[in-house]
C-alpha atoms as a PDB file:
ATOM      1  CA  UNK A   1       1.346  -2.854 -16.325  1.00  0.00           C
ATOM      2  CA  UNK A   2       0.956  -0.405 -13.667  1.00  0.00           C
ATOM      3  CA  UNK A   3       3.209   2.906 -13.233  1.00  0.00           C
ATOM      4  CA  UNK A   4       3.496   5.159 -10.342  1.00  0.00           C
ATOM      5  CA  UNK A   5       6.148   7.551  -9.537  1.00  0.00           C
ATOM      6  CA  UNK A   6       6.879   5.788  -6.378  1.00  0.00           C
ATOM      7  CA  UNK A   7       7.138   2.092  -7.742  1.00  0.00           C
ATOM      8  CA  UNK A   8       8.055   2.231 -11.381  1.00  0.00           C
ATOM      9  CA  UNK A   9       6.103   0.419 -13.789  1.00  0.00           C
ATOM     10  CA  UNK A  10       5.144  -3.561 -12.893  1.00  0.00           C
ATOM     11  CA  UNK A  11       2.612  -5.827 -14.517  1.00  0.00           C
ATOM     12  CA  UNK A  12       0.305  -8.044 -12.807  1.00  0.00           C
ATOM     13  CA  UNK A  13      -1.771 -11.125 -14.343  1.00  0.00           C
ATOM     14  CA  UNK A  14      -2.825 -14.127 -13.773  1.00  0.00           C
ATOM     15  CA  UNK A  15      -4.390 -15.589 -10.180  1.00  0.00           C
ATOM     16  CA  UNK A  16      -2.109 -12.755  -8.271  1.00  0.00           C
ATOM     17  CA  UNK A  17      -3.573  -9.548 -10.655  1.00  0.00           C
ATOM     18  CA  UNK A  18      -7.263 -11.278 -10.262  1.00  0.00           C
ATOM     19  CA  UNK A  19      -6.414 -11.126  -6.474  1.00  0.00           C
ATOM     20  CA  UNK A  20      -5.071  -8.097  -6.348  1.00  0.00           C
ATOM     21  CA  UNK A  21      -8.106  -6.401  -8.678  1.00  0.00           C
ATOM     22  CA  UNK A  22     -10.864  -8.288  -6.640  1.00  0.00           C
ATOM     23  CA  UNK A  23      -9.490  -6.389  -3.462  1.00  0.00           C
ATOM     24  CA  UNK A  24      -9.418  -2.671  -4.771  1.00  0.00           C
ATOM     25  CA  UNK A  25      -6.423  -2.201  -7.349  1.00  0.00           C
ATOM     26  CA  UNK A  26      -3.924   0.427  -6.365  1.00  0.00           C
ATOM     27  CA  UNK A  27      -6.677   2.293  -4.021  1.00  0.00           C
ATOM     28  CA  UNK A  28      -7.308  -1.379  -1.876  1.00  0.00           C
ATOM     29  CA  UNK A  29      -5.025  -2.150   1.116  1.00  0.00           C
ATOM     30  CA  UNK A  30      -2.100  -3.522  -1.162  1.00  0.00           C
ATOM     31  CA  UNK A  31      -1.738  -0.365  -2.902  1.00  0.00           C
ATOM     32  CA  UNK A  32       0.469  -0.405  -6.105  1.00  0.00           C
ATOM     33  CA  UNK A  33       3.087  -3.248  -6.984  1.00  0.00           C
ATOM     34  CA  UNK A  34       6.852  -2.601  -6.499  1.00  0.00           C
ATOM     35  CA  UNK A  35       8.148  -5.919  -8.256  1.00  0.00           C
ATOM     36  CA  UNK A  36       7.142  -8.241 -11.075  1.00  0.00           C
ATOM     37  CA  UNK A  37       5.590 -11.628 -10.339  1.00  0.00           C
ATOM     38  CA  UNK A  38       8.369 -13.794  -8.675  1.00  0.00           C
ATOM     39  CA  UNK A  39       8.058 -17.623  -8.911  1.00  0.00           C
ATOM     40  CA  UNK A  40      10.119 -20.737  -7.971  1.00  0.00           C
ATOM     41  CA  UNK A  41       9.152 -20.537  -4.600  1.00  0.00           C
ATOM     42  CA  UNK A  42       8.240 -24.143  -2.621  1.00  0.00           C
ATOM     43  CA  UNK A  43       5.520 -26.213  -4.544  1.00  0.00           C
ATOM     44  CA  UNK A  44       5.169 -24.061  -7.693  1.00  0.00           C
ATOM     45  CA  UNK A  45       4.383 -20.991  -5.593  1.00  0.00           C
ATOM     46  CA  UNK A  46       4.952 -17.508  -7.083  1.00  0.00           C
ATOM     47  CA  UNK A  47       4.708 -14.301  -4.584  1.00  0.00           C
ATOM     48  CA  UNK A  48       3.926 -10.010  -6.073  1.00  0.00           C
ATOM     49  CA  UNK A  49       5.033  -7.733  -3.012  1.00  0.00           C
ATOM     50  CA  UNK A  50       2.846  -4.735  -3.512  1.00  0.00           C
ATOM     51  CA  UNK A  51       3.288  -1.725  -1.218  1.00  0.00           C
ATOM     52  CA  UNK A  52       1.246  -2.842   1.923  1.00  0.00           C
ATOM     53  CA  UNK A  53       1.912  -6.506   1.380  1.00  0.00           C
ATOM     54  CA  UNK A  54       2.439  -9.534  -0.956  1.00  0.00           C
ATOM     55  CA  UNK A  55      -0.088 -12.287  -2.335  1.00  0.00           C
ATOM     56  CA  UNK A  56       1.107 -15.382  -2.679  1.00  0.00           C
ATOM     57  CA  UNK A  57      -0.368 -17.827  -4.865  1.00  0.00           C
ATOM     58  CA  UNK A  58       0.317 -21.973  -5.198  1.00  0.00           C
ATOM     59  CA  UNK A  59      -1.750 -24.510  -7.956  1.00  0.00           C
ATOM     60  CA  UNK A  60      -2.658 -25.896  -4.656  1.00  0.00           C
ATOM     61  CA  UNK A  61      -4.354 -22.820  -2.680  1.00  0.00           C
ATOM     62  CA  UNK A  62      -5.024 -20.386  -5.070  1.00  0.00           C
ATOM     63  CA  UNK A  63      -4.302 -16.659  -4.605  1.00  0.00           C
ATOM     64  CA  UNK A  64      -4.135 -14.980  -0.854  1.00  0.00           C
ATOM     65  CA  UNK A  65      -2.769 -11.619   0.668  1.00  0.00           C
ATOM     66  CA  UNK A  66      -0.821 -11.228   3.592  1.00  0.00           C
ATOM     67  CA  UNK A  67      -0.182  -7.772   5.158  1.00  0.00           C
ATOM     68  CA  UNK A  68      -0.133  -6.385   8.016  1.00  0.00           C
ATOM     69  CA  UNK A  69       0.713  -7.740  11.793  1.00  0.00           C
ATOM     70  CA  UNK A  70      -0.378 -11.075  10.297  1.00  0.00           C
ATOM     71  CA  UNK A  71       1.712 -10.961   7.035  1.00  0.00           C
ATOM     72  CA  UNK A  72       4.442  -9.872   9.519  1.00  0.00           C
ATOM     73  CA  UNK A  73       3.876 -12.863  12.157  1.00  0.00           C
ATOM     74  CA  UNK A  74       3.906 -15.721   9.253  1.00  0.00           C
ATOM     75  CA  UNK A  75       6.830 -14.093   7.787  1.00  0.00           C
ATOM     76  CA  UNK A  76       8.853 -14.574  10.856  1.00  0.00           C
ATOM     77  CA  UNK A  77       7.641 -17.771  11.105  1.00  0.00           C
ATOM     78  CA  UNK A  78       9.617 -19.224   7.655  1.00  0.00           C
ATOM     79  CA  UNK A  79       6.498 -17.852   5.413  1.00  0.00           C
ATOM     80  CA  UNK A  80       5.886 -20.577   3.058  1.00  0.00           C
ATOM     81  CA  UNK A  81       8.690 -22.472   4.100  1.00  0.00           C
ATOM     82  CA  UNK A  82       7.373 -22.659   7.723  1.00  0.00           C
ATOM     83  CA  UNK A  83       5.210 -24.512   9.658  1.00  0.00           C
ATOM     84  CA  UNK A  84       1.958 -22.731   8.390  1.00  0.00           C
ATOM     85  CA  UNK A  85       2.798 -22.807   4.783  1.00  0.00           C
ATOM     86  CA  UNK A  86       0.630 -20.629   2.237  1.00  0.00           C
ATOM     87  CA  UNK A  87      -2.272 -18.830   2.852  1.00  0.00           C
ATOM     88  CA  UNK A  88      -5.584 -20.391   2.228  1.00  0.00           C
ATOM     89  CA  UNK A  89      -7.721 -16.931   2.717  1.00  0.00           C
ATOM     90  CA  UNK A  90      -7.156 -13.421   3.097  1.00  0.00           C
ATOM     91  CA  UNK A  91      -8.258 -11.976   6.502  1.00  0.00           C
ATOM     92  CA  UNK A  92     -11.000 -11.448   8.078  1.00  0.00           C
ATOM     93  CA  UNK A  93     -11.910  -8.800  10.219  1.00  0.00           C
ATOM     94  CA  UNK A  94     -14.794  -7.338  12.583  1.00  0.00           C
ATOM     95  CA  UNK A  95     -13.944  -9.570  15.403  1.00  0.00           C
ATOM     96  CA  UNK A  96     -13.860  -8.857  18.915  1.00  0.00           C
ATOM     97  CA  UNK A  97     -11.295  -6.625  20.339  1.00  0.00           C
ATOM     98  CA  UNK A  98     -10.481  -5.573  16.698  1.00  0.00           C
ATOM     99  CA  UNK A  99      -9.669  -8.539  16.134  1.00  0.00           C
ATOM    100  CA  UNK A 100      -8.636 -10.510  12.975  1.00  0.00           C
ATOM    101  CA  UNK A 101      -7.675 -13.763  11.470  1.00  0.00           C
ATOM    102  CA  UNK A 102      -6.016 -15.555   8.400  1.00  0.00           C
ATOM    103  CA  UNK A 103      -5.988 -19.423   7.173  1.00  0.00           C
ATOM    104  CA  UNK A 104      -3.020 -21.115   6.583  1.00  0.00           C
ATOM    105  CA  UNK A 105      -2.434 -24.253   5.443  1.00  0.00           C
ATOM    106  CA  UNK A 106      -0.748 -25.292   8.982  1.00  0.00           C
ATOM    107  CA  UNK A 107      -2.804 -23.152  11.465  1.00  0.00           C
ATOM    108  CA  UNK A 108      -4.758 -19.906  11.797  1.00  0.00           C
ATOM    109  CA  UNK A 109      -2.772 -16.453  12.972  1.00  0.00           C
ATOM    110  CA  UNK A 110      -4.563 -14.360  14.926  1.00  0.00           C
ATOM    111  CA  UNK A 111      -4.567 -10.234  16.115  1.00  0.00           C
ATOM    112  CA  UNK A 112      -6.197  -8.325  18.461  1.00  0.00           C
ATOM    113  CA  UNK A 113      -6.044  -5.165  19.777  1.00  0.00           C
ATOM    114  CA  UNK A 114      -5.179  -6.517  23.737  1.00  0.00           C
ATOM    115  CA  UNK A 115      -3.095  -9.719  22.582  1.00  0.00           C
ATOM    116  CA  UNK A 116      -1.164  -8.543  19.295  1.00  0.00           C
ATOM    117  CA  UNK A 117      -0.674 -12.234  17.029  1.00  0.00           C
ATOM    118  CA  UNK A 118      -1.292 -15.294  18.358  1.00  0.00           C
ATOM    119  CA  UNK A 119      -1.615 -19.004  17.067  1.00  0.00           C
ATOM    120  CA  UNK A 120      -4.542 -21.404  16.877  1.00  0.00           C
END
């Protein structure tokens, strides 16, 4: 269970905590967690929302971040109830134009500095 002045006190465990430990605990881009582990989402999914983001995780892709102008794109796009469905990695960054890109399970969202989020 984590406790900050800002976001109360929430545990994390499981695939989600493993996630969010593997990318940097409370000082990593997620920052602390401002709810509980919420599940009944489509296919068994469960979702933490942490301050920068959320990771989502499903028995069938594992644990995955979104954040940022990507989180924000699939969001508006249904999240897991769209067409791209859950995330199958985090993102990865370092590409041209500062770029960078996240899996899904329907499609890969893209940024760059020139061309904002775009689909391939």
């Amino acid at each position: 269970i984590l406790w900050s002045p800002a976001t109360g006190a929430h545990p994390t465990y499981g695939g989600i905590g493993a996630r969010w430990r593997s990318m940097g605990f409370e000082n990593g881009v997620l920052g602390y967690p401002v709810t509980g582990e919420i599940c009944g989402l489509k296919d068994g999914g469960c979702y933490q929302k942490f301050q920068g983001g959320d990771i989502l995780w499903s028995p069938t892709t594992g644990a995955h971040p979104t954040y940022g102008a990507i989180g924000a794109r699939w969001r508006s796009m249904g999240a897991e109830n769209g067409a791209f469905g859950y995330p199958l990695t985090g993102e990865t960054c370092g590409l041209p134009d500062g770029g960078c890109s996240q899996r899904f399970q329907g499609g890969t969202i893209n940024f760059s500095l020139s061309r904002g989020t775009f689909l391939s």
